[in-house]
Protein backbone atom coordinates (compact mmCIF):
# COMPACT_ATOMS: atom_id res chain seq x y z
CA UNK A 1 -153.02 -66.66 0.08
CA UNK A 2 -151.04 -63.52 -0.50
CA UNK A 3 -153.07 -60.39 -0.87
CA UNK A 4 -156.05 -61.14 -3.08
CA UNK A 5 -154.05 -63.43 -5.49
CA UNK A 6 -155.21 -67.28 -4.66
CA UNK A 7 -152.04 -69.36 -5.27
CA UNK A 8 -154.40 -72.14 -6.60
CA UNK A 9 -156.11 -69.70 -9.18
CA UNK A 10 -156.03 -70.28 -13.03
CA UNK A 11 -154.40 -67.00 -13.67
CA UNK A 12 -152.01 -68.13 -11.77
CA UNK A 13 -151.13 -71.31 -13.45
CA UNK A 14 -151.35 -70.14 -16.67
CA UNK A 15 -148.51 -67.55 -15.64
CA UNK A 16 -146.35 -70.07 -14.37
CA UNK A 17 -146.76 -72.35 -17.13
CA UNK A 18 -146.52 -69.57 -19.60
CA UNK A 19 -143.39 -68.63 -21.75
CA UNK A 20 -142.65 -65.59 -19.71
CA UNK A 21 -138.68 -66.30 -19.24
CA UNK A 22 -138.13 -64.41 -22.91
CA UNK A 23 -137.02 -60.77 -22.86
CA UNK A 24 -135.13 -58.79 -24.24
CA UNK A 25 -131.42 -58.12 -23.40
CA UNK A 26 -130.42 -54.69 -22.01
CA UNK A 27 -127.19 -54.97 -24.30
CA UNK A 28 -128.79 -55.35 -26.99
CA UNK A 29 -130.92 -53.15 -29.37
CA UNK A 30 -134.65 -54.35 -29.40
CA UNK A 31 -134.53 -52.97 -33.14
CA UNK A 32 -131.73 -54.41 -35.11
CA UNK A 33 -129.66 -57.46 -35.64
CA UNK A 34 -126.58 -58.28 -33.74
CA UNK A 35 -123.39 -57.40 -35.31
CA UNK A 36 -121.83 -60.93 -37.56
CA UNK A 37 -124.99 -62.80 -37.08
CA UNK A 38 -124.70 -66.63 -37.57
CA UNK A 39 -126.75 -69.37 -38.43
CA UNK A 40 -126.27 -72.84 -37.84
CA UNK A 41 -128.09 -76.05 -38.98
CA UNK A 42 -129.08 -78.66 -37.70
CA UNK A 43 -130.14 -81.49 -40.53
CA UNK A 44 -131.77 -85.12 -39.77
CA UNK A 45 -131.72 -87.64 -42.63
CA UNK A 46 -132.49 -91.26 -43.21
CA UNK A 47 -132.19 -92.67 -47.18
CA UNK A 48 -132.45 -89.36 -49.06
CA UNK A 49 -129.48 -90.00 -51.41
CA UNK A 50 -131.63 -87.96 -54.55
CA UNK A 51 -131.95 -84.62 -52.99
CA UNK A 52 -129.47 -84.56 -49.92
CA UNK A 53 -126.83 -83.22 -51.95
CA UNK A 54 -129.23 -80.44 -53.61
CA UNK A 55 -130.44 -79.32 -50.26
CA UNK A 56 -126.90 -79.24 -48.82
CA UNK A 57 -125.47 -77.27 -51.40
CA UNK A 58 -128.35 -74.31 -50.91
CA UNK A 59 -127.83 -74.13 -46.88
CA UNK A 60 -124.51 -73.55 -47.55
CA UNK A 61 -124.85 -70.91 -48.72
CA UNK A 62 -126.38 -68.89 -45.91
CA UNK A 63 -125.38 -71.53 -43.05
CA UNK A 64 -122.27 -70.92 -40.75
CA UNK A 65 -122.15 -74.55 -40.64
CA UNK A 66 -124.77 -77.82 -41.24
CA UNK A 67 -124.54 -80.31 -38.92
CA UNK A 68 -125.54 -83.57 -40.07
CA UNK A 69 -126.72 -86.66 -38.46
CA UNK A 70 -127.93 -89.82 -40.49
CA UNK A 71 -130.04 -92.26 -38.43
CA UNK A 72 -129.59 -95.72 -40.49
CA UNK A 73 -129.36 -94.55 -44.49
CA UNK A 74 -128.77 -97.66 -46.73
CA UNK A 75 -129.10 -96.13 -50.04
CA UNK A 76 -126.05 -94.22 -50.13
CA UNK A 77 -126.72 -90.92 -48.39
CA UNK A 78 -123.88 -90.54 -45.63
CA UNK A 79 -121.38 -91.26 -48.46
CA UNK A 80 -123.07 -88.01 -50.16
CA UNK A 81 -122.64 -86.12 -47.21
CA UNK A 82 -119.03 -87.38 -46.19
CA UNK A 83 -117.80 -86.47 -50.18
CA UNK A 84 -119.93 -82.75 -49.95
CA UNK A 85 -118.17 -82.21 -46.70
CA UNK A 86 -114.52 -82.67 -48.80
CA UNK A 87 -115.63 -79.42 -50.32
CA UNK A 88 -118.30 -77.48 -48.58
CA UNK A 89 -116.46 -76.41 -45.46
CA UNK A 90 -119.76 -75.55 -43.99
CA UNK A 91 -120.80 -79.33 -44.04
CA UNK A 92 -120.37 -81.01 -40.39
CA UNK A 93 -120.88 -84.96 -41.08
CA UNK A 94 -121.50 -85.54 -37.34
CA UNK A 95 -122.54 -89.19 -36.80
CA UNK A 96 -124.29 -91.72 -38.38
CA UNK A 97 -126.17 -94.41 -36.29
CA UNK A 98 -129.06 -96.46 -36.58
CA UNK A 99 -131.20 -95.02 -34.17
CA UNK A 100 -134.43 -94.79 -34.61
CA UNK A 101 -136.29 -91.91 -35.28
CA UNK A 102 -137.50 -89.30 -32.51
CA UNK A 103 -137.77 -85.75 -32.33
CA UNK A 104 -135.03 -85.80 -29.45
CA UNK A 105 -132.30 -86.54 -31.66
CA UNK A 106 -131.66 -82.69 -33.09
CA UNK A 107 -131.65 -81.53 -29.49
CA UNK A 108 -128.94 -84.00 -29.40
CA UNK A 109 -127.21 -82.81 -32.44
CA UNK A 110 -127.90 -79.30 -31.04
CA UNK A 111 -126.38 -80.03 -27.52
CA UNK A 112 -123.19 -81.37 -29.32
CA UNK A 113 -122.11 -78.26 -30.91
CA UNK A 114 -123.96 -75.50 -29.27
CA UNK A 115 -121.08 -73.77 -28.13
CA UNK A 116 -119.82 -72.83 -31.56
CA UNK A 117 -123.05 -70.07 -31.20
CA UNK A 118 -122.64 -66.57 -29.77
CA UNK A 119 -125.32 -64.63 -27.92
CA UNK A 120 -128.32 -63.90 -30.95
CA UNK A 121 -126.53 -66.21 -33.48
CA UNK A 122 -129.58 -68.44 -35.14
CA UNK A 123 -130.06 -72.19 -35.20
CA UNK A 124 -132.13 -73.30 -38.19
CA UNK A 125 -134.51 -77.18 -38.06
CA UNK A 126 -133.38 -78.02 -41.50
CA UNK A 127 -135.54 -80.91 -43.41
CA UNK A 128 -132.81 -82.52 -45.87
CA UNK A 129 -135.84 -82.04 -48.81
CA UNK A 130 -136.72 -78.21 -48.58
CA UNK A 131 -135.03 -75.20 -50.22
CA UNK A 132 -135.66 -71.80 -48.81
CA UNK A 133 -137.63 -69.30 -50.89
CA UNK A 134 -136.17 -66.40 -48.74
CA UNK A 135 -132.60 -66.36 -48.25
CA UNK A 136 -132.60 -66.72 -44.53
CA UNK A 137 -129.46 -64.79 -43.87
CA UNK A 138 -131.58 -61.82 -45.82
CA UNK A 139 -134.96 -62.91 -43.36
CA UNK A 140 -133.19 -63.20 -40.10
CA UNK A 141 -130.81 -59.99 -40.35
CA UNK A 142 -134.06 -58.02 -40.65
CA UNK A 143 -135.66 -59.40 -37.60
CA UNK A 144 -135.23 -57.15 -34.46
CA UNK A 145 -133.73 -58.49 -31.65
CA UNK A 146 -136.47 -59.01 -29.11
CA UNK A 147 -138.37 -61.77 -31.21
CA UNK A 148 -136.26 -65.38 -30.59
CA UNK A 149 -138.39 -67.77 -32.90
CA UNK A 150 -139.07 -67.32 -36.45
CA UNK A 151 -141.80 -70.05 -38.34
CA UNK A 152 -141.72 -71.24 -41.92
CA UNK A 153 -144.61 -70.68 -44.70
CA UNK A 154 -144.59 -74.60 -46.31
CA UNK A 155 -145.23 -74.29 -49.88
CA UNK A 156 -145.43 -78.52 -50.08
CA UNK A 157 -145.18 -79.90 -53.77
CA UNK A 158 -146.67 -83.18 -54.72
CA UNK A 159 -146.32 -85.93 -57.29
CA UNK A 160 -149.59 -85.48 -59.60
CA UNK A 161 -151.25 -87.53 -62.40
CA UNK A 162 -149.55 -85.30 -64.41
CA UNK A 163 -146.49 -86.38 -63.19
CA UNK A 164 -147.37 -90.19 -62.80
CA UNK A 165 -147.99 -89.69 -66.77
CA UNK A 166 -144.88 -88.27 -67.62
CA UNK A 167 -143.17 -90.51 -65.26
CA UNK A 168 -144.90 -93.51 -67.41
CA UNK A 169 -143.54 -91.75 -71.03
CA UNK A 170 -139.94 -91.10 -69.87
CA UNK A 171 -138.66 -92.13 -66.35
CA UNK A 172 -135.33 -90.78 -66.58
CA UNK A 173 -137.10 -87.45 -66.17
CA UNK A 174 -137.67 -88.53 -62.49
CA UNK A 175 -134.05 -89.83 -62.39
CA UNK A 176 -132.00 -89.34 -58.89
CA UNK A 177 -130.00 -86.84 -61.03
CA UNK A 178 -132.17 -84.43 -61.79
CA UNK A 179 -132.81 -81.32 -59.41
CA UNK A 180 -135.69 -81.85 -57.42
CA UNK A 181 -137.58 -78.48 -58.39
CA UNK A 182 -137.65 -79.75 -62.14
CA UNK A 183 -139.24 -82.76 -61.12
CA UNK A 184 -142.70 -81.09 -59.53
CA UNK A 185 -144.90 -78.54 -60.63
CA UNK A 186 -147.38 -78.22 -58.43
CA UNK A 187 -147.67 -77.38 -55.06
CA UNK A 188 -150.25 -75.74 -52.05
CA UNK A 189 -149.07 -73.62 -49.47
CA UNK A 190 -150.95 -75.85 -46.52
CA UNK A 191 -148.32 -75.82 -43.60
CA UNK A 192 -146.35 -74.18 -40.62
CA UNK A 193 -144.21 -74.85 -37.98
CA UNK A 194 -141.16 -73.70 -36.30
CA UNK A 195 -137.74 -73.15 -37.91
CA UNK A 196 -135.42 -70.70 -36.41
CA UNK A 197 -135.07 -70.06 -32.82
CA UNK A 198 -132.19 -67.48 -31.61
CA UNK A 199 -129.22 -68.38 -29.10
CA UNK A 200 -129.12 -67.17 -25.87
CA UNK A 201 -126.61 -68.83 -23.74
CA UNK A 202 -129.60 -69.45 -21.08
CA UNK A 203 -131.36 -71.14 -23.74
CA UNK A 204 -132.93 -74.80 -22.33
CA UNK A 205 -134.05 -77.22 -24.29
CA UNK A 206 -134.53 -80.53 -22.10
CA UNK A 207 -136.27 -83.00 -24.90
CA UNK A 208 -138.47 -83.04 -28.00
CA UNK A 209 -137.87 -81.43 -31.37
CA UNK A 210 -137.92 -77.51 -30.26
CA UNK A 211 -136.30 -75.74 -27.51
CA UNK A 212 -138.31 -74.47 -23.96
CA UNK A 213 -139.20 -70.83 -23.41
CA UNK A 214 -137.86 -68.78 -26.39
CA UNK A 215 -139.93 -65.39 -26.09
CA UNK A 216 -141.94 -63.55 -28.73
CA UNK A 217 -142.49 -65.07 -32.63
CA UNK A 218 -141.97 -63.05 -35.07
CA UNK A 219 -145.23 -62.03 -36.88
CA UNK A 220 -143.65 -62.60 -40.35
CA UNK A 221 -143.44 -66.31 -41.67
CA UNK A 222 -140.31 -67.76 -43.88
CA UNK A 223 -141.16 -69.17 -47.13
CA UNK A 224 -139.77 -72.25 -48.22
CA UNK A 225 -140.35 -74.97 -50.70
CA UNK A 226 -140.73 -78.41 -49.25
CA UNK A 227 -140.49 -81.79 -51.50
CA UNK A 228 -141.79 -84.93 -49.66
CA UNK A 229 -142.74 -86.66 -52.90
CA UNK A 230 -140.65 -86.76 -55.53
CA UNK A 231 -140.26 -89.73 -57.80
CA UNK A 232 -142.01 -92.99 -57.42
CA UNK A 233 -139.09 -94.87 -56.65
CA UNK A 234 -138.34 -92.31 -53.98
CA UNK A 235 -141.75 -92.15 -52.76
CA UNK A 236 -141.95 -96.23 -52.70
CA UNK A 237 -138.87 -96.63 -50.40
CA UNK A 238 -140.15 -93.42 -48.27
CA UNK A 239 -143.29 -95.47 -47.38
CA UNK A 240 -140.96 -98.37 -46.45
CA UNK A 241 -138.78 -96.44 -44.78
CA UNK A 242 -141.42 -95.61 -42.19
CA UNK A 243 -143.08 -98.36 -42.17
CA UNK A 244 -141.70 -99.35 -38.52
CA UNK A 245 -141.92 -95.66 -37.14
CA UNK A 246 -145.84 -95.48 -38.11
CA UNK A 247 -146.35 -98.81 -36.02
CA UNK A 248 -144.95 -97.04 -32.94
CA UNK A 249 -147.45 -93.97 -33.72
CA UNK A 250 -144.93 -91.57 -35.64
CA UNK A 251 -146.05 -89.63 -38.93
CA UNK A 252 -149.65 -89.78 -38.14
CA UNK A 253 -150.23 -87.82 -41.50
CA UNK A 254 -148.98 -90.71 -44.08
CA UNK A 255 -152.33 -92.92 -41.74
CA UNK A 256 -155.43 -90.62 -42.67
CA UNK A 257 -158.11 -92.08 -43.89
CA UNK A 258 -158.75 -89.23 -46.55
CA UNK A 259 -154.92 -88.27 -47.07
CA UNK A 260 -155.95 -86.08 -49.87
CA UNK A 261 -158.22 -84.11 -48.22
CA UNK A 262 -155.76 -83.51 -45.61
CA UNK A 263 -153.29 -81.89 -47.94
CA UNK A 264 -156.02 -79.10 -48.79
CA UNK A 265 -156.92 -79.13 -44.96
CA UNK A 266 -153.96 -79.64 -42.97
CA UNK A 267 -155.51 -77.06 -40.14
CA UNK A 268 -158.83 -78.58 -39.92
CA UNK A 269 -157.50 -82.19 -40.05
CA UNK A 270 -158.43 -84.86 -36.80
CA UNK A 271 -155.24 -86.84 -36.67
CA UNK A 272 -157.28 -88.96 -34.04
CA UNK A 273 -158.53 -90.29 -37.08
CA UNK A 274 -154.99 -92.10 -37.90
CA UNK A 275 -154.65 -96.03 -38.07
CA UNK A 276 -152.73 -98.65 -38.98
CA UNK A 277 -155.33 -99.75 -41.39
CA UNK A 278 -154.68 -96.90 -43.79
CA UNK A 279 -150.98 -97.37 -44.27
CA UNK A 280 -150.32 -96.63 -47.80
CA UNK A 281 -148.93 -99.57 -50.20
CA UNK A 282 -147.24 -98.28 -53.18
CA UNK A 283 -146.28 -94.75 -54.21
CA UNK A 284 -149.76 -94.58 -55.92
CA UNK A 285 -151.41 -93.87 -53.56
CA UNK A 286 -149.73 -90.58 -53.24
CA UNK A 287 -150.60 -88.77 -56.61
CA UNK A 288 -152.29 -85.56 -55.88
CA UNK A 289 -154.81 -84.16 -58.55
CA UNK A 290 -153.07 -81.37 -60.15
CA UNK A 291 -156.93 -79.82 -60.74
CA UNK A 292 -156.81 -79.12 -56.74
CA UNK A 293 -152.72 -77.51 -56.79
CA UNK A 294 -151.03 -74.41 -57.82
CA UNK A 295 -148.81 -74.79 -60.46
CA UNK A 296 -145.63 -73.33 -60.40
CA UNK A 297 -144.96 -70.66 -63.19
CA UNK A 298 -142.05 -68.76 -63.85
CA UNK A 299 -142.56 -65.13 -61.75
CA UNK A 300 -144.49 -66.96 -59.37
CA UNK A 301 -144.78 -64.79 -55.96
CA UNK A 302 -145.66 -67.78 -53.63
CA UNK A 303 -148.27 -66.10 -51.95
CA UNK A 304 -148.82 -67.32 -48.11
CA UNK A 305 -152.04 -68.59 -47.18
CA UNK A 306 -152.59 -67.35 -43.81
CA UNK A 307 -156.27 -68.43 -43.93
CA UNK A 308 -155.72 -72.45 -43.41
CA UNK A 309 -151.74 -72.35 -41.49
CA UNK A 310 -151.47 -72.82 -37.85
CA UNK A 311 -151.78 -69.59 -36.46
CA UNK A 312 -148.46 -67.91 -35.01
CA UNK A 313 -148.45 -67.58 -31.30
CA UNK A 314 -148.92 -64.18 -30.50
CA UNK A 315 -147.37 -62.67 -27.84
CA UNK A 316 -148.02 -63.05 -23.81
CA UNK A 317 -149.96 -59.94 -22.45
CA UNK A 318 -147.92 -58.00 -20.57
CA UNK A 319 -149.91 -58.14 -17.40
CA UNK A 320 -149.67 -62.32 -17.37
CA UNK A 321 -145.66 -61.68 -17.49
CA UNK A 322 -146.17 -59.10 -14.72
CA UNK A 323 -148.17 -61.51 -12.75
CA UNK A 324 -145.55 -64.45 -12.71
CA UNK A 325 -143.28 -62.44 -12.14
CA UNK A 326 -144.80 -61.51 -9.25
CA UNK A 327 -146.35 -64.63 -8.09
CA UNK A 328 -143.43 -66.84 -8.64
CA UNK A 329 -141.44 -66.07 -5.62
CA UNK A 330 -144.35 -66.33 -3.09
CA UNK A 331 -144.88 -69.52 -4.17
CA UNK A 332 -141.29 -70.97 -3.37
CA UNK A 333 -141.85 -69.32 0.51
CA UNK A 334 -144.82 -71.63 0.82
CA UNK A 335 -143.02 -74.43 -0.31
């Protein structure tokens, strides 16, 4: 025991284990950008041949560069990305492979080319099926410099009855050819996570699908559009596609037994409740009831939802980073 702080206490280990390595450098200015501010991507994609080239094209257009790494497309998508690459400078084919599928393998892509960053460039988790609502370049330059980690407002669209109807008239009008966003019209804002963290050259990010220790969020969420479900014969080969990954216990979502419900309730939603036994079988069983959507109308203003997304992590209280801080090194005397 030093002074009255137990070494064994709660307080304690909730310091230590808390995020209390972020700060802000003394170089920098806590309230604006850093000068020529960079972002670079870092894309994952597997069979996405109808929208690959769509989503490509938009991050180029705010990316410094994409990097892209296909684990085991058959349909034609790496050939996509090779040909974009011929004229998109920005477009970094990086390796395809069959691997499968784990979060681990953008910290990989990451690792590979993190030293093209500077000190408070960005690095951007991009899906290869979601277009960005607010141009990110616009976003990020307006985020001071002591928050590291921006997270995304998911305005999802789904495949309705509506759809399935028009799909039965005319399929062509669900064609790989045409853009994704005339395909859907209906959509919930229902989800969250992480998508921009900023480079610092101490930045560690050991394993998993988001780096260690990045300091404060920023309080303000990115919108962005997100298409999962987008044709039945793109929703058919999506359930095959992950057919294998949901029998080692990835994409717990696609297993509820009320996957509807879960779209509205995303938040509330006890994945425990997962199994094997509710696999879906055909892209059927993925049409949403528009009655229970938004529909997307021309001067929509996509308004976030904060009421049923994952709260942001708010910031550490002062007084836990002070006590770390001050704990830490009397802990490696007694060791």
């Amino acid at each position: 025991m030093h002074g009255d702080v137990r070494l064994d206490s709660p307080w304690v280990a909730a310091a230590d284990s808390c995020d209390w390595s972020g700060r802000t450098d003394s170089n920098l200015d806590p309230d604006s950008p850093p000068p020529n501010m960079k972002i670079y991507s870092l894309c994952l994609v597997k069979d996405e041949c109808d929208v690959i080239a769509q989503t490509l094209t938009a991050a180029a257009a705010w990316s410094e560069a994409i990097y892209v790494f296909d684990n085991g497309s058959t349909d034609g998508t790496w050939a996509t990305v090779l040909e974009l690459a011929r004229t998109h400078t920005q477009i970094v084919p990086d390796r395809q492979n069959s691997t499968p599928y784990s979060p681990n393998l953008r910290r990989e892509l990451f690792e590979t080319h993190r030293k093209e960053a500077a000190e408070g460039d960005w690095w951007c988790s991009l899906d290869a099926d979601e277009f960005y609502i607010d141009d990110p370049f616009v976003f990020l330059a307006s985020v001071p410099s002591r928050f590291d980690e921006i997270w995304a407002a998911s305005f999802e669209y789904y495949f309705t009855e509506k759809d399935a109807d028009r799909y039965e008239d005319d399929p062509t009008l669900y064609g790989d050819e045409v853009p994704v966003e005339q395909k859907l019209r209906y959509y919930v804002n229902n989800w969250s996570e992480p998508r921009f963290f900023r480079y610092r050259h101490r930045l560690i990010w050991r394993q998993g699908a988001w780096p260690e220790r990045l300091g404060r969020v920023y309080p303000v969420r990115i919108r962005l559009k997100h298409f999962q479900y987008r044709s039945p014969q793109q929703i058919q080969k999506r359930l095959s596609t992950r057919l294998e990954p949901m029998a080692r216990g990835r994409f717990l979502h696609e297993m509820l037994p009320d996957w509807k419900e879960a779209v509205l309730n995303f938040r509330s939603t006890d994945f425990s409740t997962s199994d094997a036994q509710h696999v879906p079988q055909t892209w059927r069983d993925r049409v949403m009831d528009s009655s229970l959507l938004i529909e997307d109308t021309p001067g929509n203003d996509y308004v976030v939802n904060e009421d049923v997304l994952p709260p942001i992590p708010r910031p550490r209280p002062r007084w836990l980073t002070w006590l770390a801080r001050k704990v830490r090194p009397m802990m490696r005397l007694d060791s």
